[in-house]
C-alpha atoms as a PDB file:
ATOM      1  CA  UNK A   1     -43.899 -42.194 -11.118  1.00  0.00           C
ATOM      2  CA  UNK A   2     -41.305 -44.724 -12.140  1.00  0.00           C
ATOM      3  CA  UNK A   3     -43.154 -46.893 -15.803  1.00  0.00           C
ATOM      4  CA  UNK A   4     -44.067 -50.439 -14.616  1.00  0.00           C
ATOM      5  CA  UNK A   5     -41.755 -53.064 -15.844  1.00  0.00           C
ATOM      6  CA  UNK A   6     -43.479 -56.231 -17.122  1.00  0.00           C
ATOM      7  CA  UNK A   7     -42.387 -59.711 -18.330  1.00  0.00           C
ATOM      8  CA  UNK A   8     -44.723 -61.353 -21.358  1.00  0.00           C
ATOM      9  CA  UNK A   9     -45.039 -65.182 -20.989  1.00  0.00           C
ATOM     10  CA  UNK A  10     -45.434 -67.497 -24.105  1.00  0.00           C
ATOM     11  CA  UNK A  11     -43.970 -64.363 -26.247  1.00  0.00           C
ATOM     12  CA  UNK A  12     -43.883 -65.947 -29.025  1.00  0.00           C
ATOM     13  CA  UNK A  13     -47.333 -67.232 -29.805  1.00  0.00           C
ATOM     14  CA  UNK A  14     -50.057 -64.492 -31.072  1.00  0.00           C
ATOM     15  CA  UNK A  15     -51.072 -63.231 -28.014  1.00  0.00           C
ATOM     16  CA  UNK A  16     -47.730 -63.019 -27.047  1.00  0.00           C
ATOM     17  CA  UNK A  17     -46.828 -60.866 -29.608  1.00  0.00           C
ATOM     18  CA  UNK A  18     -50.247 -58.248 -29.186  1.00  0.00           C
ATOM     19  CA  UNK A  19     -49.033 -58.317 -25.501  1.00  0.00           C
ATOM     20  CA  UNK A  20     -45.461 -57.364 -26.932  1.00  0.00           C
ATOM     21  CA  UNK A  21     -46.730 -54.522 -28.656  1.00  0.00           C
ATOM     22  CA  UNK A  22     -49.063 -53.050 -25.949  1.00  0.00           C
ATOM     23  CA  UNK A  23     -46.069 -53.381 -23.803  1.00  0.00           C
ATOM     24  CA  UNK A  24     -43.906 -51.292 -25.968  1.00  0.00           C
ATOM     25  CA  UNK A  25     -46.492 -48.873 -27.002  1.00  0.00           C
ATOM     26  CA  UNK A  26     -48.316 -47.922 -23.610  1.00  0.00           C
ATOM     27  CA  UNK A  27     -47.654 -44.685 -21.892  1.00  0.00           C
ATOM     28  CA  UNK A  28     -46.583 -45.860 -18.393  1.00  0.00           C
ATOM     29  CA  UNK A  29     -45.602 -49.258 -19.063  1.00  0.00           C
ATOM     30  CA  UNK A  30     -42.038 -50.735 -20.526  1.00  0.00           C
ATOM     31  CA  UNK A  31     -41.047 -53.858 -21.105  1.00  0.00           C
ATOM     32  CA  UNK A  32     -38.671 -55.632 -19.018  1.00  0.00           C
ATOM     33  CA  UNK A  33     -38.421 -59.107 -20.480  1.00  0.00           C
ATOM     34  CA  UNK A  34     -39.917 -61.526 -22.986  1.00  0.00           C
ATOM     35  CA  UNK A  35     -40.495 -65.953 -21.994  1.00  0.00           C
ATOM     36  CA  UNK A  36     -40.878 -68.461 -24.101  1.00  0.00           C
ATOM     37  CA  UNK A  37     -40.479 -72.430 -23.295  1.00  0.00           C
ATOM     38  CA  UNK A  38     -37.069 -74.267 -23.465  1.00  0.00           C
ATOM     39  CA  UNK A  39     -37.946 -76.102 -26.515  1.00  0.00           C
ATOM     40  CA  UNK A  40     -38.937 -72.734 -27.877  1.00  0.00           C
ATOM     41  CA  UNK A  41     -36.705 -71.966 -31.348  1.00  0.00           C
ATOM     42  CA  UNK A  42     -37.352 -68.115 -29.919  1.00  0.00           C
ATOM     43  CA  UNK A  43     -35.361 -68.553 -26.855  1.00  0.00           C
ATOM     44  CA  UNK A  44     -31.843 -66.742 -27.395  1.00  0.00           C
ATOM     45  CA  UNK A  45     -33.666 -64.304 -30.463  1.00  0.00           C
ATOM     46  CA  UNK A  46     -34.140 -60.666 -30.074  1.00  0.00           C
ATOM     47  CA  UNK A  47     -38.083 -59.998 -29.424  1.00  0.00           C
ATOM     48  CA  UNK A  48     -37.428 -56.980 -32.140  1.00  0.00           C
ATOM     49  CA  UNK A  49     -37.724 -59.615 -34.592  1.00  0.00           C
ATOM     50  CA  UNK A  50     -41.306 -60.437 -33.613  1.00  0.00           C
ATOM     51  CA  UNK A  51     -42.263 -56.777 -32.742  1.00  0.00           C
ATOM     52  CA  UNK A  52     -39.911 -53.816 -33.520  1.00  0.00           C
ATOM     53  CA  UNK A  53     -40.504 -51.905 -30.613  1.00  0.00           C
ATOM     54  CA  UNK A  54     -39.216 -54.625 -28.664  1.00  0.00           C
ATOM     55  CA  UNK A  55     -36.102 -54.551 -30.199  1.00  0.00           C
ATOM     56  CA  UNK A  56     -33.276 -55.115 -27.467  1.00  0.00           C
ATOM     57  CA  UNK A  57     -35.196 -57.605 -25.427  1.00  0.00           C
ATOM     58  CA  UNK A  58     -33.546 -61.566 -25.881  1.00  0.00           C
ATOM     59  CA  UNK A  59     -36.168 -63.550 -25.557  1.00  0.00           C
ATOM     60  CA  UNK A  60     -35.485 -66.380 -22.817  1.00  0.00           C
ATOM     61  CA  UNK A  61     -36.851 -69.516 -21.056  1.00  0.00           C
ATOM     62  CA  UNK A  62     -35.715 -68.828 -17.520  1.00  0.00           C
ATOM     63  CA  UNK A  63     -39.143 -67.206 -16.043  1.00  0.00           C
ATOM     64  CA  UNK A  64     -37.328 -66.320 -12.897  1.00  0.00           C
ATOM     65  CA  UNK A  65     -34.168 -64.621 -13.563  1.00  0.00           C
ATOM     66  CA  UNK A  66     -36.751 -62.205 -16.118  1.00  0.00           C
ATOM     67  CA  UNK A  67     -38.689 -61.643 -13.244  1.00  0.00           C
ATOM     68  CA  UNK A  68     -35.499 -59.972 -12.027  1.00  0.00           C
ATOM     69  CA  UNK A  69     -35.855 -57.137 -14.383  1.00  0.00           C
ATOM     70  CA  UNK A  70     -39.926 -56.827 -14.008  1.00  0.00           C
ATOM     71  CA  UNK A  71     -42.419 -55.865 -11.902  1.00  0.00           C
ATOM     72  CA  UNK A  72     -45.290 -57.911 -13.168  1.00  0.00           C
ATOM     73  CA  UNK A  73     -45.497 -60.868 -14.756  1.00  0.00           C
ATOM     74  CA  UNK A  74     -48.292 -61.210 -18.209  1.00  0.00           C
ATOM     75  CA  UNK A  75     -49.213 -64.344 -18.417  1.00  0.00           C
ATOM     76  CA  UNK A  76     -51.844 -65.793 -21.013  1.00  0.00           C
ATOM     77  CA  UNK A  77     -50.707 -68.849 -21.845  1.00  0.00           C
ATOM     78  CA  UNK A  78     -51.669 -72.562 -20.486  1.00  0.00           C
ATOM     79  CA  UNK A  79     -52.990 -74.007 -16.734  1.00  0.00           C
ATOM     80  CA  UNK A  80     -49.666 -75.813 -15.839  1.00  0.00           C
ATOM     81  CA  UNK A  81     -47.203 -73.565 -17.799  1.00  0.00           C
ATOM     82  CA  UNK A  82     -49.198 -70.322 -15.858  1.00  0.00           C
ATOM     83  CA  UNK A  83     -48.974 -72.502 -12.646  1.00  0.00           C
ATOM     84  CA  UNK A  84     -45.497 -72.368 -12.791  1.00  0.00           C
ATOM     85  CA  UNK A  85     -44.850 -68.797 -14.019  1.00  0.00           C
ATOM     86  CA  UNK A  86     -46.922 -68.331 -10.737  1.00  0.00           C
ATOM     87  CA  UNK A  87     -45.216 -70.403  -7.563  1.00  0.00           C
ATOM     88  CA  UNK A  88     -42.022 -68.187  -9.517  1.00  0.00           C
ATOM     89  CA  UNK A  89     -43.909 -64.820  -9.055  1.00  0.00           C
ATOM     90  CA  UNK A  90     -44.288 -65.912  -5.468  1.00  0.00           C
ATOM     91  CA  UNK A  91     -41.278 -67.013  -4.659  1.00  0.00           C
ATOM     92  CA  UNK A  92     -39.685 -63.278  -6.266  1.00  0.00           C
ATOM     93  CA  UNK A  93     -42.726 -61.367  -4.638  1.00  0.00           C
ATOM     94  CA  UNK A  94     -43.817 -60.227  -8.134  1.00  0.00           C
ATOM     95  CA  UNK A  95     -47.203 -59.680  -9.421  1.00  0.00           C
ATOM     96  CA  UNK A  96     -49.022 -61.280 -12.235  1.00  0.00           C
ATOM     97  CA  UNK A  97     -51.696 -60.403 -14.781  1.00  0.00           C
ATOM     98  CA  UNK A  98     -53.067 -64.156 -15.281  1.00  0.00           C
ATOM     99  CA  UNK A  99     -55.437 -64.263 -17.999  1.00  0.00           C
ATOM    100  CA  UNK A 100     -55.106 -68.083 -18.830  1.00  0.00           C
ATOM    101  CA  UNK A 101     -58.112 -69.632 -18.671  1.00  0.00           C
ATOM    102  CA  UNK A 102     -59.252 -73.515 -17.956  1.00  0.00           C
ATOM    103  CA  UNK A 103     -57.694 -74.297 -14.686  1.00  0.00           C
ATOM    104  CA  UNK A 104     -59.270 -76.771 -12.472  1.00  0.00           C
ATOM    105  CA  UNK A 105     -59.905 -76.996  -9.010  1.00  0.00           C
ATOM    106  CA  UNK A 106     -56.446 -77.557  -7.379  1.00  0.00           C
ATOM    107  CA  UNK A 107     -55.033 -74.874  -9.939  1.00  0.00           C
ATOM    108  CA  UNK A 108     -57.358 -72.263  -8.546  1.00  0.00           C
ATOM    109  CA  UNK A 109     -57.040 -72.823  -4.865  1.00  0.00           C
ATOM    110  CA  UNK A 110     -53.081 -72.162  -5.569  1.00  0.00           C
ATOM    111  CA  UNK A 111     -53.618 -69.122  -7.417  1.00  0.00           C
ATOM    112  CA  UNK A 112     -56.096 -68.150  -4.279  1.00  0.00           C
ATOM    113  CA  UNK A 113     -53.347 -69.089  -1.988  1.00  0.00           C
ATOM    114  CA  UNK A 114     -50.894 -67.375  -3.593  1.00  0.00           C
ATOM    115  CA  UNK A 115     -52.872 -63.919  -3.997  1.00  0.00           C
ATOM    116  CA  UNK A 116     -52.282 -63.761  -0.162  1.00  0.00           C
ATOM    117  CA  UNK A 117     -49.021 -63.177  -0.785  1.00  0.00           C
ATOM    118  CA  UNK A 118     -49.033 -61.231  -3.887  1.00  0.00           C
ATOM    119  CA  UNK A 119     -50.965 -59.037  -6.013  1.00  0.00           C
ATOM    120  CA  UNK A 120     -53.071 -61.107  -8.885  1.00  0.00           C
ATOM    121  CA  UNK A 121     -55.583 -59.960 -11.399  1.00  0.00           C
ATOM    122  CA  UNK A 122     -57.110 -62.865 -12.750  1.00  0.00           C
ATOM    123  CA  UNK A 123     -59.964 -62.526 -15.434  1.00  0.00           C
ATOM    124  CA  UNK A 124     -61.318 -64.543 -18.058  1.00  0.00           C
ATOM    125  CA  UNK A 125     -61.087 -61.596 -20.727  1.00  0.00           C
ATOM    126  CA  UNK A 126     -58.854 -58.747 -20.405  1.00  0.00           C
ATOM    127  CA  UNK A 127     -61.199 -56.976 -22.810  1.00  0.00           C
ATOM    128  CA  UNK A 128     -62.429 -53.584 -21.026  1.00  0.00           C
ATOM    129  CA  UNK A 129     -65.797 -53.770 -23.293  1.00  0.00           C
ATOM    130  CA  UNK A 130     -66.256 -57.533 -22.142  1.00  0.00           C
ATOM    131  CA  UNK A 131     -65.727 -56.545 -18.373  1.00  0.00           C
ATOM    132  CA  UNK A 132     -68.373 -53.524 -19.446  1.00  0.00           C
ATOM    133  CA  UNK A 133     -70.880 -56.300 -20.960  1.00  0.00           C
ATOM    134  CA  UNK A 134     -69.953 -58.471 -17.718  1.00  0.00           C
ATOM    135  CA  UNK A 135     -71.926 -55.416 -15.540  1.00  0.00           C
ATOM    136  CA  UNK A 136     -74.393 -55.240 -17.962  1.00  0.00           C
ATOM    137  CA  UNK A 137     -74.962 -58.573 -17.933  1.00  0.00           C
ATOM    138  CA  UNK A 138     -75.310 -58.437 -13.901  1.00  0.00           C
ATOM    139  CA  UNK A 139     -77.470 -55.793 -13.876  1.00  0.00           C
ATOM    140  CA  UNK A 140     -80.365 -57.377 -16.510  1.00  0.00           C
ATOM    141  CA  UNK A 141     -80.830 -60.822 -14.765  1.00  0.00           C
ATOM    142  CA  UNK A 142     -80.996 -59.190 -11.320  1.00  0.00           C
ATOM    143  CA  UNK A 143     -83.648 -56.895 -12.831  1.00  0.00           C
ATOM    144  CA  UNK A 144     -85.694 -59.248 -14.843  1.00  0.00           C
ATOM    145  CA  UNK A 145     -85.223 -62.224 -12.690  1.00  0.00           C
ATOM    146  CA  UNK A 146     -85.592 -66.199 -12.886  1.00  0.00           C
ATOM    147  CA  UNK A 147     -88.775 -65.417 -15.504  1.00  0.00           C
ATOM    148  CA  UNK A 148     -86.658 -64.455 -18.308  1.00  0.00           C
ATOM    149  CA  UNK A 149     -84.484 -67.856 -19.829  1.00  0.00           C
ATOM    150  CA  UNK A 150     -80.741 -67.367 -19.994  1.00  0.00           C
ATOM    151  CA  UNK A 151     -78.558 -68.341 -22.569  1.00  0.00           C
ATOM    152  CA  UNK A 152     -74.682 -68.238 -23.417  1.00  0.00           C
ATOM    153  CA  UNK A 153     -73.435 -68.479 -27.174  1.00  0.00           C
ATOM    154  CA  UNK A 154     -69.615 -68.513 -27.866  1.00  0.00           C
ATOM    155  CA  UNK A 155     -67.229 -68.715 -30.586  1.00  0.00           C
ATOM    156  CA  UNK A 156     -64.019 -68.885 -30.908  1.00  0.00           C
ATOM    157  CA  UNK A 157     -60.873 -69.727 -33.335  1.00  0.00           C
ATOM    158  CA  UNK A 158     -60.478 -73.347 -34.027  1.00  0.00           C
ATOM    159  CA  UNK A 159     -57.139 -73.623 -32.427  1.00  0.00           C
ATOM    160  CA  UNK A 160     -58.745 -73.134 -28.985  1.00  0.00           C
ATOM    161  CA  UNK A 161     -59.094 -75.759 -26.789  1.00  0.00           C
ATOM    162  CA  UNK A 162     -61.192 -75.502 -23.741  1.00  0.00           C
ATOM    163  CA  UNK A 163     -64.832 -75.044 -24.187  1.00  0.00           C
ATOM    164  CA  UNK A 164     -67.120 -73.238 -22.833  1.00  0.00           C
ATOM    165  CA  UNK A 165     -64.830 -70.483 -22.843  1.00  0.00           C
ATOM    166  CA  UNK A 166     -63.578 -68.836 -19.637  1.00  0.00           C
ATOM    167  CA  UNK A 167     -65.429 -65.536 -21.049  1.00  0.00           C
ATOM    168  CA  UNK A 168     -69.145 -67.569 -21.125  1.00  0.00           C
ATOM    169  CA  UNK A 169     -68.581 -69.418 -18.126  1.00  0.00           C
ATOM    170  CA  UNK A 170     -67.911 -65.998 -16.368  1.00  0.00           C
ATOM    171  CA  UNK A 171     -71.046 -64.045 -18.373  1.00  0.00           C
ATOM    172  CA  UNK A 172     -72.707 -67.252 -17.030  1.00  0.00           C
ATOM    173  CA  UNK A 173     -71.468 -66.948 -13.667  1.00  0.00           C
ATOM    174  CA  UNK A 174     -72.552 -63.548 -13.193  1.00  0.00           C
ATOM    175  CA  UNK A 175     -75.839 -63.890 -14.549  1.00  0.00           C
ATOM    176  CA  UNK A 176     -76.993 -67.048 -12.003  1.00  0.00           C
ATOM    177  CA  UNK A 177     -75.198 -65.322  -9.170  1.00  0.00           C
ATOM    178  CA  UNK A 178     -77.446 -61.935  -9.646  1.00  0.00           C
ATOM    179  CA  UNK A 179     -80.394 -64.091  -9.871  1.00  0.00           C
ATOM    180  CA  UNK A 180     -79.296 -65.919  -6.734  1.00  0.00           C
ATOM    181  CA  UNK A 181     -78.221 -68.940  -8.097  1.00  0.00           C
ATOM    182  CA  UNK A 182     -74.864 -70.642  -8.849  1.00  0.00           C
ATOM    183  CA  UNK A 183     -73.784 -72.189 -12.151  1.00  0.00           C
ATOM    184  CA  UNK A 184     -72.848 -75.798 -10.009  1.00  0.00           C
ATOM    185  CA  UNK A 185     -76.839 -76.120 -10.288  1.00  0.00           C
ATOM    186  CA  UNK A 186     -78.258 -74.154 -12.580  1.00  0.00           C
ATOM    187  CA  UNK A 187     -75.690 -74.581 -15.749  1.00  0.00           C
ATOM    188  CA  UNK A 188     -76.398 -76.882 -18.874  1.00  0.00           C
ATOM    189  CA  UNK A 189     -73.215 -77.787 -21.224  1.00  0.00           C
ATOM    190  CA  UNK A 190     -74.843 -80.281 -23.784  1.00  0.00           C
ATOM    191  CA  UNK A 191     -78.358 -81.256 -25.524  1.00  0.00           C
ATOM    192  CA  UNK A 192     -78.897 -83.696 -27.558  1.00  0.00           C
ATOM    193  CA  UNK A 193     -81.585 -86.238 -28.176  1.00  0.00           C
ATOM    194  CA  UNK A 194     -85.088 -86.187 -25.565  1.00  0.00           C
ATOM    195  CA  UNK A 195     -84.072 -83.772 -23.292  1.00  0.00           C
ATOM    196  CA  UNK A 196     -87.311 -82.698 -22.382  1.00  0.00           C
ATOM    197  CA  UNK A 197     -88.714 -79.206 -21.446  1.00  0.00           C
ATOM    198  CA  UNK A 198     -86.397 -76.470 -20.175  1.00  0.00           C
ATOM    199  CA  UNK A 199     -85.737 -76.568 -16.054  1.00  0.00           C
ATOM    200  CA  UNK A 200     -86.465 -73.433 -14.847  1.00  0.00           C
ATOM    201  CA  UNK A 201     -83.422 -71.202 -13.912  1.00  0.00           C
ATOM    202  CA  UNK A 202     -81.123 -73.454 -16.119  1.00  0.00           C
ATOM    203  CA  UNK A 203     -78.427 -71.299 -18.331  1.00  0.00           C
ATOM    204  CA  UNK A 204     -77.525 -72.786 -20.948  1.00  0.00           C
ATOM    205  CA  UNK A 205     -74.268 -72.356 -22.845  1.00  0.00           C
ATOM    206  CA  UNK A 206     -73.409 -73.455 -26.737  1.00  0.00           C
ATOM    207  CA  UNK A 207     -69.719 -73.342 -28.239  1.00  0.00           C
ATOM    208  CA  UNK A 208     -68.238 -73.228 -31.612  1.00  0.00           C
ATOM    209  CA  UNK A 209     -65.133 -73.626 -32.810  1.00  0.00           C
ATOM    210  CA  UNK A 210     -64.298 -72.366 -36.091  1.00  0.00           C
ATOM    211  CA  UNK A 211     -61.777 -70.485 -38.254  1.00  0.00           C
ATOM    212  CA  UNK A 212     -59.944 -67.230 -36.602  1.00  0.00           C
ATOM    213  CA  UNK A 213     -62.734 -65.808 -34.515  1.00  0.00           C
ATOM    214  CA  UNK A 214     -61.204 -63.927 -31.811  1.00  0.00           C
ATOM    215  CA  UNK A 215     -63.748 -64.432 -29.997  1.00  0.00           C
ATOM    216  CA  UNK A 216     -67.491 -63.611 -29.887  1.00  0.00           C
ATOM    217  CA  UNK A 217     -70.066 -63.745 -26.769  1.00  0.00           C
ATOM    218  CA  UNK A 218     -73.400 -63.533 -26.688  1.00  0.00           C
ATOM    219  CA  UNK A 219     -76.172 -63.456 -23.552  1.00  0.00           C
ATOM    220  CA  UNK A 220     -79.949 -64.096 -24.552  1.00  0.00           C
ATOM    221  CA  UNK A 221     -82.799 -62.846 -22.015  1.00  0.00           C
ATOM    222  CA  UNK A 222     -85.452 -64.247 -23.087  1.00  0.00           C
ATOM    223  CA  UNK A 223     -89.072 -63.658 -22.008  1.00  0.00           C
ATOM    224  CA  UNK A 224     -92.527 -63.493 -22.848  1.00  0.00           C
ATOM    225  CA  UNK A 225     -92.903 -61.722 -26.136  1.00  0.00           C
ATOM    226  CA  UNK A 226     -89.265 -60.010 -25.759  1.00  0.00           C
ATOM    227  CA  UNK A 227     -85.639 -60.827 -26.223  1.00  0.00           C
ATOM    228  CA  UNK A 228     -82.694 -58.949 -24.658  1.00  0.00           C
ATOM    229  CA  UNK A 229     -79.231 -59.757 -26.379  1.00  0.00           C
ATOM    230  CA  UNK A 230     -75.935 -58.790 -24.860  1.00  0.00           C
ATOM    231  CA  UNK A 231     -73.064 -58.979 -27.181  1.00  0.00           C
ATOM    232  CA  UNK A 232     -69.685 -58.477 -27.151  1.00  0.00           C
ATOM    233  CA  UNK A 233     -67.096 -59.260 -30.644  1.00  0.00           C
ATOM    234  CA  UNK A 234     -63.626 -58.950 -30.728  1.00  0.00           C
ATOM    235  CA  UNK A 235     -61.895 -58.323 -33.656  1.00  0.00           C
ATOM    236  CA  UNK A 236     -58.377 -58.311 -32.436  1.00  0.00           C
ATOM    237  CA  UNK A 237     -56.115 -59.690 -29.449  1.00  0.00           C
ATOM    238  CA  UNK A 238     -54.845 -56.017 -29.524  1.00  0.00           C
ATOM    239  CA  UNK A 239     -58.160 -55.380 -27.436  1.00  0.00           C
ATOM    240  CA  UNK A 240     -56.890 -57.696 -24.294  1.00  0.00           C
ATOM    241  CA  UNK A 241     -53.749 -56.824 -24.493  1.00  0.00           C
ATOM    242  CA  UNK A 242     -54.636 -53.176 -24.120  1.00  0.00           C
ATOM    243  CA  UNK A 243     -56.879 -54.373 -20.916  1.00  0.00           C
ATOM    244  CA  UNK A 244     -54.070 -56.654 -19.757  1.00  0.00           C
ATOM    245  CA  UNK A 245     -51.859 -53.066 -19.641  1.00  0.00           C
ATOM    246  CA  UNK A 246     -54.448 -51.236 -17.553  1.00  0.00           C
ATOM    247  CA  UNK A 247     -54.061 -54.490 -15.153  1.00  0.00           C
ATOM    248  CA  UNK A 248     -50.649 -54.025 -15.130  1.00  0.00           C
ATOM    249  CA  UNK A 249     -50.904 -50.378 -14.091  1.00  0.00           C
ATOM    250  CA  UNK A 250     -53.539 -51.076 -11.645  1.00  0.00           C
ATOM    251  CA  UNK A 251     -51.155 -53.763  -9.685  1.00  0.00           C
ATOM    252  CA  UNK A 252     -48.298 -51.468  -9.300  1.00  0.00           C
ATOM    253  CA  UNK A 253     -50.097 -49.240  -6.731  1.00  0.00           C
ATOM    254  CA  UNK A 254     -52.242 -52.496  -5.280  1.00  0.00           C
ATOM    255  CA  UNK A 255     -51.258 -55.093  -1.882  1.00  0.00           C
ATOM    256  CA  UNK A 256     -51.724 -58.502  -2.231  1.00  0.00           C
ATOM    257  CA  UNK A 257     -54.869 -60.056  -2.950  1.00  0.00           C
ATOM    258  CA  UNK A 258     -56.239 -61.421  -5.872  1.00  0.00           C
ATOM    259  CA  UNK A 259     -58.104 -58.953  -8.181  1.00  0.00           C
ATOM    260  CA  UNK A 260     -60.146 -59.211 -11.567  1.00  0.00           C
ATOM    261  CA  UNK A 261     -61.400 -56.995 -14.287  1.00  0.00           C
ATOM    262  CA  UNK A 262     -64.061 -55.167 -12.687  1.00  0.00           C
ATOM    263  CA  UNK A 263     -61.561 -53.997 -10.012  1.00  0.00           C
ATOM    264  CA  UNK A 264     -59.311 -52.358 -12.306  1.00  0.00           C
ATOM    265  CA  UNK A 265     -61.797 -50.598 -14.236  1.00  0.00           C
ATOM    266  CA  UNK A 266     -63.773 -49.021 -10.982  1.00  0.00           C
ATOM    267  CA  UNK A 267     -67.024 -51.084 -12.094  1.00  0.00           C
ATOM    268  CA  UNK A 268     -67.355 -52.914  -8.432  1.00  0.00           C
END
């Protein structure tokens, strides 16, 4: 079986590079071409001088013409800059790994369009253990129910700027969802002042922001006279990146459609 060519968007920023180096270091996958934007100071530079198994890659701006010499497309970068990386995979008929989080409505109804034409796995977190805690997370609120309170804690490096993270909205997501419920009415983002007693079924999510944290999730089930915590800390991009190779791997033998996590790892 021929080793899956991909092209890494935003190469140059630290999850470029951890996508760089799973790229050049996982059986089954080689890469085929490194992106950065025009205003970049990257674009024209060999990738080797970011990541030395890359060496031999030039790093360039022009997402379609590197879509030329890939299969799939790695994109973790911003809503508009993966929104464009993604009418290109489209127009070449390539796929995309699209782990960019905080689109908004408009944003995702492209992305669903577009999956009809070409394989997409889109997920929150690339980690394999967060897609793990994601089932587990399933699995506990449909078996305890709207008795036990939910809550989401996340944290996350101080350069990062959507909040709550795509990660906790998706923990929270799954959580209402097993209990029947959808996070349009059961989700609470902010509490401050009187805000009176806890509605029942409400999931409530807190965010920091702070430092380096990679990022760290937490789910509380909390019920009478017990307290179930779900937890999942990364201490490296390396970890999505690794998960973000697996989706690459997965999409090479996959039709269209529009895929996430928990397809590529069997947990459906």
């Amino acid at each position: 079986m021929m080793p899956v060519r991909v092209a890494i968007a935003g190469a140059g920023g630290r999850m470029g590079r951890a996508l760089l180096e799973a790229a050049t270091s996982t059986q089954g996958v080689t890469l085929g071409a490194a992106i950065e934007v025009t205003a970049s100071m990257l674009v024209g530079r060999d990738a080797g001088d970011m990541v030395p198994g890359a060496r031999g890659i030039r790093i360039g701006s022009d997402v379609r013409a590197a879509l030329q010499g890939a299969d799939v497309l790695i994109d973790f970068t911003r809503p508009a800059g993966s929104i464009e990386h993604l009418r290109a995979c489209r127009e070449t008929k390539r796929a995309m790994v699209l782990g960019t989080t905080g689109f908004d409505g408009p944003q995702l109804a492209e992305i669903r369009a577009a999956a009809a034409e070409i394989a997409i796995v889109m997920s929150p977190n690339m980690s394999m253990g967060v897609n793990v805690a994601l089932k587990l997370v399933e699995m506990t609120a449909r078996a305890l129910g709207p008795e036990y309170d939910v809550e989401v804690f996340e944290v996350h490096h101080k350069l990062k700027v959507d909040a709550p993270s795509g990660t906790a909205l998706k923990l929270g997501e799954v959580a209402a969802a097993a209990r029947g419920g959808s996070l349009e009415q059961d989700g609470v983002y902010a509490r401050h002042g009187h805000t009176g007693e806890r509605k029942p079924g409400a999931i409530g999510f807190s965010a920091a922001r702070a430092g380096d944290v990679v990022g760290d999730h937490t789910v509380f089930f909390a019920g009478p006279g017990e307290r179930i915590e779900i937890t999942h800390r990364a201490a490296s991009r390396a970890t999505y990146a690794q998960g973000a190779m697996r989706a690459a791997l997965f999409l090479a033998r996959k039709a269209a459609g529009l895929y996430d996590m928990q397809d590529v790892l069997g947990l459906r």
